[in-house]
PDB file of N, CA and C in Angstrom:
ATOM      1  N   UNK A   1     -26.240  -0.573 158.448  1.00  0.00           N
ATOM      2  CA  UNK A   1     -25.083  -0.893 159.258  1.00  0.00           C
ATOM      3  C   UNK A   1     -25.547  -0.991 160.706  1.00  0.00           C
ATOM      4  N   UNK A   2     -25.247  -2.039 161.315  1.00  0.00           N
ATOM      5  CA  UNK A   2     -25.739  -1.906 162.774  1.00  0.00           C
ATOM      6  C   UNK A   2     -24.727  -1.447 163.659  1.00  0.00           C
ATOM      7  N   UNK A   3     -25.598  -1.430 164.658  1.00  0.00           N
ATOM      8  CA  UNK A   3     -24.353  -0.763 165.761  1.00  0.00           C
ATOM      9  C   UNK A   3     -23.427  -1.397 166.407  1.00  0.00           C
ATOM     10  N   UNK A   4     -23.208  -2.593 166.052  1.00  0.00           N
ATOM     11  CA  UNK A   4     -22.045  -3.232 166.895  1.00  0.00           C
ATOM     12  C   UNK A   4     -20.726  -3.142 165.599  1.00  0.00           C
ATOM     13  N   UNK A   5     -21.186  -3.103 164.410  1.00  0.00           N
ATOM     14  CA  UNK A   5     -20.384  -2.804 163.292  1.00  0.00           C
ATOM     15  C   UNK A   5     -19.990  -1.293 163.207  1.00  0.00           C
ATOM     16  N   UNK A   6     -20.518  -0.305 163.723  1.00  0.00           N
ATOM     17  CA  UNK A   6     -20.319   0.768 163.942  1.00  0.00           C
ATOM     18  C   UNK A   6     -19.282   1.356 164.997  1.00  0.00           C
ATOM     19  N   UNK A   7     -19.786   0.539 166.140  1.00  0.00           N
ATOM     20  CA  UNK A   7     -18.565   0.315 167.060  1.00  0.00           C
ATOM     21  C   UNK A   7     -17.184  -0.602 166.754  1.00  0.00           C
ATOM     22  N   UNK A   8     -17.295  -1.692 166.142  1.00  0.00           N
ATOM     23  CA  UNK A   8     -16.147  -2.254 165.605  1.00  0.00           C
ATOM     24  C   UNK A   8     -15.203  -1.745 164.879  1.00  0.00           C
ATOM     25  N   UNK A   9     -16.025  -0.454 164.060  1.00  0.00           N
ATOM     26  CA  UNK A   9     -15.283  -0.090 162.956  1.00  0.00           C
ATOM     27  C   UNK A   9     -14.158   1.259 163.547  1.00  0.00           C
ATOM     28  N   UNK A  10     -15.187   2.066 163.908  1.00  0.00           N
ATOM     29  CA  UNK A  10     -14.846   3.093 164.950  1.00  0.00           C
ATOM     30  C   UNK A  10     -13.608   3.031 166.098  1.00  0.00           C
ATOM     31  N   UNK A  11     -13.820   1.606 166.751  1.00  0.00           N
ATOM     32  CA  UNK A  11     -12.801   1.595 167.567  1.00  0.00           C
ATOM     33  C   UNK A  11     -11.273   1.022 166.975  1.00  0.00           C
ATOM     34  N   UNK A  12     -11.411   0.378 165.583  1.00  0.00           N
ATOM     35  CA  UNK A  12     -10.362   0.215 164.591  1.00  0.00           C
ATOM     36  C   UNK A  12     -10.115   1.567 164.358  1.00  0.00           C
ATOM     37  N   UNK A  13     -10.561   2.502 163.536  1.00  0.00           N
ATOM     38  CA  UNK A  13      -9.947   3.855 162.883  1.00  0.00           C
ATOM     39  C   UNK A  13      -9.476   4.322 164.611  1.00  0.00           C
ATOM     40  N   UNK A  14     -10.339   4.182 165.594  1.00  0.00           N
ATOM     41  CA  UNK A  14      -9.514   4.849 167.423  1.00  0.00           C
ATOM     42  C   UNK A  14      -7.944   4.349 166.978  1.00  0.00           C
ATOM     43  N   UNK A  15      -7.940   2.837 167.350  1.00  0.00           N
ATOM     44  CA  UNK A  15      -6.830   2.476 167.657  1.00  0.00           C
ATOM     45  C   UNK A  15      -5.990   2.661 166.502  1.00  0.00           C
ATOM     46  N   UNK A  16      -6.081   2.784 165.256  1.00  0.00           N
ATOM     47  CA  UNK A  16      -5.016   3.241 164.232  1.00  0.00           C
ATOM     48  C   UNK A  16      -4.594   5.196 164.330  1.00  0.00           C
ATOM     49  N   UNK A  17      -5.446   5.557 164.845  1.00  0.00           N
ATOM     50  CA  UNK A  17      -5.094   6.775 165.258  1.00  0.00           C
ATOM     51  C   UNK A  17      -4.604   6.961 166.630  1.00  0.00           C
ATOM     52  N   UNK A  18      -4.825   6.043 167.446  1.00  0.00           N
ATOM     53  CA  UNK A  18      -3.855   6.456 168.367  1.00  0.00           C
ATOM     54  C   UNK A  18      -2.414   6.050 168.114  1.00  0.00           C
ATOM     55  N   UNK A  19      -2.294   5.029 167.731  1.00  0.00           N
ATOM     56  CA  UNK A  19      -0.631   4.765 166.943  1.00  0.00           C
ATOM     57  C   UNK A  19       0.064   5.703 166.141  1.00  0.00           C
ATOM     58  N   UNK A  20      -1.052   6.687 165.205  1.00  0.00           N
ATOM     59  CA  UNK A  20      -0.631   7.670 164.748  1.00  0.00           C
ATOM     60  C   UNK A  20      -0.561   8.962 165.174  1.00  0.00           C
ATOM     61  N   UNK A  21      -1.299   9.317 166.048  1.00  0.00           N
ATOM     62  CA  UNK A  21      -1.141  10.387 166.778  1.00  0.00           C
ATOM     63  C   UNK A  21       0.010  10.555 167.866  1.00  0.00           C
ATOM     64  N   UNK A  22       0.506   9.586 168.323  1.00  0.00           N
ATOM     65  CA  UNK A  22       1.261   8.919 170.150  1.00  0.00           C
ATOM     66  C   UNK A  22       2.082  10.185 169.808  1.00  0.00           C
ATOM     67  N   UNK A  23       3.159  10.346 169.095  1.00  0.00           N
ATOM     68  CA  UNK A  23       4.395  11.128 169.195  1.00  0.00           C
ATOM     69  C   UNK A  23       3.978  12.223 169.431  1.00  0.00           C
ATOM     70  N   UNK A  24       3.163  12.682 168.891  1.00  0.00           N
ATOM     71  CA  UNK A  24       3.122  14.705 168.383  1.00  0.00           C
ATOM     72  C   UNK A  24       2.990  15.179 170.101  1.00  0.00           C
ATOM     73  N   UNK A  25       3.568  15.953 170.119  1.00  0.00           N
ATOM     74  CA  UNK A  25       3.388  16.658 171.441  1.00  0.00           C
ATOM     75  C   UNK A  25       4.521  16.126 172.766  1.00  0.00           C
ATOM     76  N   UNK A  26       4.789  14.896 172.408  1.00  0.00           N
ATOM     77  CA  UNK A  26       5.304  14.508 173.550  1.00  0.00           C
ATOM     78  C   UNK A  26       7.022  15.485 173.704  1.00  0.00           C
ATOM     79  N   UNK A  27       6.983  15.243 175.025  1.00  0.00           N
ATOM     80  CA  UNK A  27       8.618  15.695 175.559  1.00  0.00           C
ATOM     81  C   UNK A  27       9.333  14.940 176.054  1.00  0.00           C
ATOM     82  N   UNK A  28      10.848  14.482 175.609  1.00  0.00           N
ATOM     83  CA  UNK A  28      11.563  13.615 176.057  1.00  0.00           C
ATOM     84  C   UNK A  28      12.243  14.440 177.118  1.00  0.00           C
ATOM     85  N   UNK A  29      13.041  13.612 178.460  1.00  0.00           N
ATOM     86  CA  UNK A  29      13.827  13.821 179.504  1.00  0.00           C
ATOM     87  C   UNK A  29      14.944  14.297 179.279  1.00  0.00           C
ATOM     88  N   UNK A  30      15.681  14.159 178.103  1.00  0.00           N
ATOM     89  CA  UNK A  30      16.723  15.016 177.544  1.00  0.00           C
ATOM     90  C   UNK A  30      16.070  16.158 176.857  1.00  0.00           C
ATOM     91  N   UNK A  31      15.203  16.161 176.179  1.00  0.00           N
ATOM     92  CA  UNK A  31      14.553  17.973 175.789  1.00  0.00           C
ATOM     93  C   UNK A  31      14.333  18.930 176.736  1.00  0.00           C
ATOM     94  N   UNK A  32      14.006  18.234 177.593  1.00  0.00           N
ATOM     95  CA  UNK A  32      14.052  19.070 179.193  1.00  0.00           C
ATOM     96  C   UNK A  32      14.637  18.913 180.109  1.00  0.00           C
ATOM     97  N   UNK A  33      16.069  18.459 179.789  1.00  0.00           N
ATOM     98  CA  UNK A  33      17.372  18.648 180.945  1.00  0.00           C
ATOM     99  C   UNK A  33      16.915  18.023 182.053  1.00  0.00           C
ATOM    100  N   UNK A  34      16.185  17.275 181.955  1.00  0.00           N
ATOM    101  CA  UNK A  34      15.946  16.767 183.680  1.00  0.00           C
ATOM    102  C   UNK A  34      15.511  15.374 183.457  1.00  0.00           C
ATOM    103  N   UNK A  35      17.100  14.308 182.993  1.00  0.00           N
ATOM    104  CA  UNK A  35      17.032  12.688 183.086  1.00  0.00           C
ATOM    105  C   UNK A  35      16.752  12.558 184.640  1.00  0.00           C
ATOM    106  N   UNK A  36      16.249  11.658 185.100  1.00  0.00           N
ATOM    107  CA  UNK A  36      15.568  11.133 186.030  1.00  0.00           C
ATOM    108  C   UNK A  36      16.933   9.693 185.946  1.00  0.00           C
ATOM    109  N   UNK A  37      17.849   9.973 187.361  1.00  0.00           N
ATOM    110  CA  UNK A  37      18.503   8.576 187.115  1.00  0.00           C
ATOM    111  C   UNK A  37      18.130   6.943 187.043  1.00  0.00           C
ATOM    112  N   UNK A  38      18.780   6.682 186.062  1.00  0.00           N
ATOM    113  CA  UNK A  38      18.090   5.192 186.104  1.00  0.00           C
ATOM    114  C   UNK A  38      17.125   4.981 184.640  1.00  0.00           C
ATOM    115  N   UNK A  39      16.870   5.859 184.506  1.00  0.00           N
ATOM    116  CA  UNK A  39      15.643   5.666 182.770  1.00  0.00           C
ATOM    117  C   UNK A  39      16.764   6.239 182.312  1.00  0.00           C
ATOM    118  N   UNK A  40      16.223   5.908 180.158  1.00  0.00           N
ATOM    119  CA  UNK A  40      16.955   6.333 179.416  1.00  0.00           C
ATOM    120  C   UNK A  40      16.451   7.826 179.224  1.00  0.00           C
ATOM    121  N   UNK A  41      17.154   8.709 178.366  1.00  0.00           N
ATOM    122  CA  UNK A  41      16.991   9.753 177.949  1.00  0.00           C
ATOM    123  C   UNK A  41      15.984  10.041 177.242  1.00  0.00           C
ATOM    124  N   UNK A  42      15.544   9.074 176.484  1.00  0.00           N
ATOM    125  CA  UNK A  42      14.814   9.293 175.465  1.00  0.00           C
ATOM    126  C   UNK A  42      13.108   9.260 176.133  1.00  0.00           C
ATOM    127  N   UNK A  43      13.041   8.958 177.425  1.00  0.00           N
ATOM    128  CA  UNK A  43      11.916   8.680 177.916  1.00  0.00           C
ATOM    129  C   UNK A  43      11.074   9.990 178.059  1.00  0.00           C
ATOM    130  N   UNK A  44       9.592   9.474 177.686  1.00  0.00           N
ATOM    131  CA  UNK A  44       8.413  11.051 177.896  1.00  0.00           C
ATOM    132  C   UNK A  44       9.078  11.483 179.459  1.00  0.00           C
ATOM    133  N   UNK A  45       8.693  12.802 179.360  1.00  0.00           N
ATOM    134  CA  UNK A  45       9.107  13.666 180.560  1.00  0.00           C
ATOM    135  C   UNK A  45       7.214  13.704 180.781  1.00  0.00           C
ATOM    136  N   UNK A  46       6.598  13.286 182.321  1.00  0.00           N
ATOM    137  CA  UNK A  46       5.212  13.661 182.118  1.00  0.00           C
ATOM    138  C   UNK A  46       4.775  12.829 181.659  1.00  0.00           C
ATOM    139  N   UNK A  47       3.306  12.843 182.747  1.00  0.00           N
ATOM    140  CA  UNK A  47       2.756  11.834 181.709  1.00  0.00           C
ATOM    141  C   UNK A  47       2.237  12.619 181.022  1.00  0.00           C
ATOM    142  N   UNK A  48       1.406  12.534 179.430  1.00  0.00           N
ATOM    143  CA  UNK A  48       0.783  13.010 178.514  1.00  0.00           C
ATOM    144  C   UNK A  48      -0.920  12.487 177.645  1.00  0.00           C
ATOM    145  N   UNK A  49      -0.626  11.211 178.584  1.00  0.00           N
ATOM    146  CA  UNK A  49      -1.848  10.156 177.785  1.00  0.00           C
ATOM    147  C   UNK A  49      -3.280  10.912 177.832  1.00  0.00           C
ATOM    148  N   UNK A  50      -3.711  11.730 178.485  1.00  0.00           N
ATOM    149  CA  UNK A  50      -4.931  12.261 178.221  1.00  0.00           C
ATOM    150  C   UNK A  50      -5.086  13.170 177.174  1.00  0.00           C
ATOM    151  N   UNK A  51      -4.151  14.161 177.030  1.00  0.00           N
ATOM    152  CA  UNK A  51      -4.160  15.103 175.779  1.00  0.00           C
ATOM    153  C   UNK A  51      -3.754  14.163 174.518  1.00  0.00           C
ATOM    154  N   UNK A  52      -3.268  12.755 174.313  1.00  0.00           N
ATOM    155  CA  UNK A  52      -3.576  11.901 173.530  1.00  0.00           C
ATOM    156  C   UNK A  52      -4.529  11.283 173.092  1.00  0.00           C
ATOM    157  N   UNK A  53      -5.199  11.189 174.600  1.00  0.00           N
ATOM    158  CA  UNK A  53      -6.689  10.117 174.211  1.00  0.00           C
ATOM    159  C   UNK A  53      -7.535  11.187 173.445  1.00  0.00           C
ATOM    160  N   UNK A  54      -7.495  12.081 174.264  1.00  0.00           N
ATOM    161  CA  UNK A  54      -8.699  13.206 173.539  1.00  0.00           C
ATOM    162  C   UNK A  54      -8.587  13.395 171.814  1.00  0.00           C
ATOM    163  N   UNK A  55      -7.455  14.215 171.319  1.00  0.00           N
ATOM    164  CA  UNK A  55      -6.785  14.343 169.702  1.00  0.00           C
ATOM    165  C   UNK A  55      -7.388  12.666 169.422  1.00  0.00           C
ATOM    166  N   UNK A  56      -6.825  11.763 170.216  1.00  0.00           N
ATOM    167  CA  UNK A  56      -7.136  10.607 169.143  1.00  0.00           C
ATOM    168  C   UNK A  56      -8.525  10.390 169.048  1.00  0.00           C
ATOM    169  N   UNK A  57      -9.554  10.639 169.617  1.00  0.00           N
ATOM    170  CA  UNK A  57     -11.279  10.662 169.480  1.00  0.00           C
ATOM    171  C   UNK A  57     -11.394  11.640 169.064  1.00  0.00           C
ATOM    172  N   UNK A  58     -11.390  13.039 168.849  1.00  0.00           N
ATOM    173  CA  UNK A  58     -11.643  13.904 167.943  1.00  0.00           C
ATOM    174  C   UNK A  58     -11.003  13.428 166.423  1.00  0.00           C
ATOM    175  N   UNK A  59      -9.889  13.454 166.351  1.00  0.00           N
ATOM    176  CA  UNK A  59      -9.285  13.128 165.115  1.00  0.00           C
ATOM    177  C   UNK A  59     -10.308  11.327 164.610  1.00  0.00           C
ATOM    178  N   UNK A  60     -10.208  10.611 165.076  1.00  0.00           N
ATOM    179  CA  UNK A  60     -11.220   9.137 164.699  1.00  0.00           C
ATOM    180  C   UNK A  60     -12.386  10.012 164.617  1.00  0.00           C
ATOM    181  N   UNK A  61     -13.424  10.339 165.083  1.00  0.00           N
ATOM    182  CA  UNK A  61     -14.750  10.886 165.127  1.00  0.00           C
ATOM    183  C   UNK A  61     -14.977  11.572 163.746  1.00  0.00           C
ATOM    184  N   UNK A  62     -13.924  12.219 163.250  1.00  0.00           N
ATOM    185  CA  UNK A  62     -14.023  13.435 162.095  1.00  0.00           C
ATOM    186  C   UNK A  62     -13.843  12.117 160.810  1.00  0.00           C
ATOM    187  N   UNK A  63     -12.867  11.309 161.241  1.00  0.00           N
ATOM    188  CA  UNK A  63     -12.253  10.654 160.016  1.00  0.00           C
ATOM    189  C   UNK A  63     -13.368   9.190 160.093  1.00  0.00           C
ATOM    190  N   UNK A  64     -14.357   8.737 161.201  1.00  0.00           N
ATOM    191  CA  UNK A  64     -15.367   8.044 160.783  1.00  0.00           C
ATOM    192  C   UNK A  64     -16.935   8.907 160.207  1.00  0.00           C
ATOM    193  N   UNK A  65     -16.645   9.940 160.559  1.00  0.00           N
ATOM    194  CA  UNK A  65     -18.155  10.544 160.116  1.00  0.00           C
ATOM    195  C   UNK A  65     -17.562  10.847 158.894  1.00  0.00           C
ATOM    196  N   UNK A  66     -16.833  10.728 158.096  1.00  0.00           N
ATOM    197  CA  UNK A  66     -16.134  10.908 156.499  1.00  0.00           C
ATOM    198  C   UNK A  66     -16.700   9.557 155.897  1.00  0.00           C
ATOM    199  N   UNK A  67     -16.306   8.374 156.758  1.00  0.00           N
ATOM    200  CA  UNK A  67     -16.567   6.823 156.168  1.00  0.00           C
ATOM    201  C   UNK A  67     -18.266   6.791 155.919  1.00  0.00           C
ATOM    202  N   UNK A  68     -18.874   7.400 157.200  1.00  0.00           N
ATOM    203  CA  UNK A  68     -20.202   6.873 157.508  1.00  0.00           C
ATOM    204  C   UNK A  68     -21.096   7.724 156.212  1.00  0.00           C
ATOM    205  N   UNK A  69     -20.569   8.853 156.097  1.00  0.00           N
ATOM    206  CA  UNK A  69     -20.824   9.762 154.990  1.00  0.00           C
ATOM    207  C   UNK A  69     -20.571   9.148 153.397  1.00  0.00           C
ATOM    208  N   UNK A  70     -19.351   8.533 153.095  1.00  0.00           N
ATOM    209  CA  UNK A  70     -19.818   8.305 152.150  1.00  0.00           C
ATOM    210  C   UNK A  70     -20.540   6.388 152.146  1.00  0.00           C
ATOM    211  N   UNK A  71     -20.031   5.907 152.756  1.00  0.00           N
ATOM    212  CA  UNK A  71     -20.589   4.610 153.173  1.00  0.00           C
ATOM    213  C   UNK A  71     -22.173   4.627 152.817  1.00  0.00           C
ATOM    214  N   UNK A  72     -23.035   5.053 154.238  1.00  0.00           N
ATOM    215  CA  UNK A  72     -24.275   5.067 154.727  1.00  0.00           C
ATOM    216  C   UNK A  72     -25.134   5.823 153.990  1.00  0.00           C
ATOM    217  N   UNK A  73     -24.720   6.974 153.628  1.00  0.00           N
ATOM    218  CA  UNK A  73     -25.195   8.583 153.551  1.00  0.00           C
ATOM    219  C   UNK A  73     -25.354   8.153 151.563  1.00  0.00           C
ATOM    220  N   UNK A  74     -24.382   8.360 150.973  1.00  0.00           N
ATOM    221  CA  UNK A  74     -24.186   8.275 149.487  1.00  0.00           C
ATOM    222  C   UNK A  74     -23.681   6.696 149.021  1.00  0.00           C
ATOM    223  N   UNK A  75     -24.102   5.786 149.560  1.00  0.00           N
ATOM    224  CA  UNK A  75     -23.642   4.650 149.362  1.00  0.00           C
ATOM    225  C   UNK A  75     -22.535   3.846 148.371  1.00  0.00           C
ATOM    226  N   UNK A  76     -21.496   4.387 148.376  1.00  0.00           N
ATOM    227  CA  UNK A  76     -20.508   4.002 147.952  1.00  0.00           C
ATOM    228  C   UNK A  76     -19.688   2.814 148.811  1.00  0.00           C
ATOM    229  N   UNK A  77     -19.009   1.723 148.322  1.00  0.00           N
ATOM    230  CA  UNK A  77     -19.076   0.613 148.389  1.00  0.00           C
ATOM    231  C   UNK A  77     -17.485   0.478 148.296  1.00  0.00           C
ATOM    232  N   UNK A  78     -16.751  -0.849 148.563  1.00  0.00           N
ATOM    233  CA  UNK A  78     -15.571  -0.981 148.058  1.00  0.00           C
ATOM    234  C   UNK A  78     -15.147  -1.494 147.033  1.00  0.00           C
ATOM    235  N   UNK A  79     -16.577  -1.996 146.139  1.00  0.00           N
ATOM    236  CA  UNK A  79     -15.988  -2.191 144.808  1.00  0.00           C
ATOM    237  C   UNK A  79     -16.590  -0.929 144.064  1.00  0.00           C
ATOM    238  N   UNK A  80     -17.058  -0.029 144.172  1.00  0.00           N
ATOM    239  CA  UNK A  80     -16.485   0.964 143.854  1.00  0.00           C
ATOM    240  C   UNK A  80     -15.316   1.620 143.346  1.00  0.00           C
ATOM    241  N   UNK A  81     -14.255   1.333 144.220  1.00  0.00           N
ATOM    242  CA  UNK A  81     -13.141   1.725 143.753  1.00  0.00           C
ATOM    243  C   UNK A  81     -12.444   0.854 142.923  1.00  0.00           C
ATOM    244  N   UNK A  82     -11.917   1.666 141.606  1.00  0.00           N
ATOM    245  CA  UNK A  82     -11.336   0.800 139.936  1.00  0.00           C
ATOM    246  C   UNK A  82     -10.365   0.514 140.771  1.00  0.00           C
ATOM    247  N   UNK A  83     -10.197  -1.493 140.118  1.00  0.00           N
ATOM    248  CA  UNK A  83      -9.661  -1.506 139.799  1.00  0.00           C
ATOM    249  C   UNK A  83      -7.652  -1.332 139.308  1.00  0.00           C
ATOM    250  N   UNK A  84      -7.021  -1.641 140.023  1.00  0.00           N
ATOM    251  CA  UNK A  84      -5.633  -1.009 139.520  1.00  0.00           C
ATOM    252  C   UNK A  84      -4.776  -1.227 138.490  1.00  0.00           C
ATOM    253  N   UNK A  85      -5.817  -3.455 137.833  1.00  0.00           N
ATOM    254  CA  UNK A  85      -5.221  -3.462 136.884  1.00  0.00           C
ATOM    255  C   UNK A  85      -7.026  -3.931 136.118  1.00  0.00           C
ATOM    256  N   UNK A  86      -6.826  -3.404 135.152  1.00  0.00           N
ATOM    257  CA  UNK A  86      -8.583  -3.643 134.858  1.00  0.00           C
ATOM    258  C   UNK A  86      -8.725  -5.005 134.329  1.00  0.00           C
ATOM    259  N   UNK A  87      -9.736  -5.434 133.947  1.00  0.00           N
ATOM    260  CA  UNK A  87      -9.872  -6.656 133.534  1.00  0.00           C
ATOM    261  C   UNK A  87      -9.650  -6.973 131.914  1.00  0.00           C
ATOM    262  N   UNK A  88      -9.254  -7.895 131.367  1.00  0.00           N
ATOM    263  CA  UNK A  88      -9.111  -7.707 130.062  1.00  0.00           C
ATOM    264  C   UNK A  88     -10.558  -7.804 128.876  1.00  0.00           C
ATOM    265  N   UNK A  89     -11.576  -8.330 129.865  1.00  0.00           N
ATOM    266  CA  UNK A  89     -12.869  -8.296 129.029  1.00  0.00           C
ATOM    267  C   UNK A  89     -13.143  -6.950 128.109  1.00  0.00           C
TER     268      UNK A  89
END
């Protein structure tokens, strides 16, 4: 695997984990009584994006050294995986 495929791949599992990570932690302007006039309620109170970026590179880092592991390491493949309807041969 070279390294620009390594980086390609990596910064895919980043960016699907940061989409999945975004919510956890955050505080809306109504959870903390203090709307700011003019925004809606529902808006982050704070910014928060760094304690995001970080979780989302730890969390990607753990969940690509899983891929690279069985990928690279024990070479398992994607046809590897059966199948859902098998073949009739």
């Amino acid at each position: 695997m070279s390294w620009i495929s390594i980086v390609a791949i990596f910064f895919i599992i980043w960016w699907v984990v940061l989409f999945a990570t975004l919510p956890f932690g955050l505080r809306t302007q109504d959870e903390d009584r203090n709307v700011t006039l003019g925004t809606t309620p529902s808006a982050p109170h704070g910014p928060h994006m760094l304690k995001v970026v970080v979780r989302t590179t730890i969390v990607s880092i753990v969940i690509f050294a899983v891929f690279y592991v069985l990928t690279a390491v024990l070479g398992y493949r994607f046809q590897d995986i059966p199948l859902i309807i098998p073949s009739a041969a």
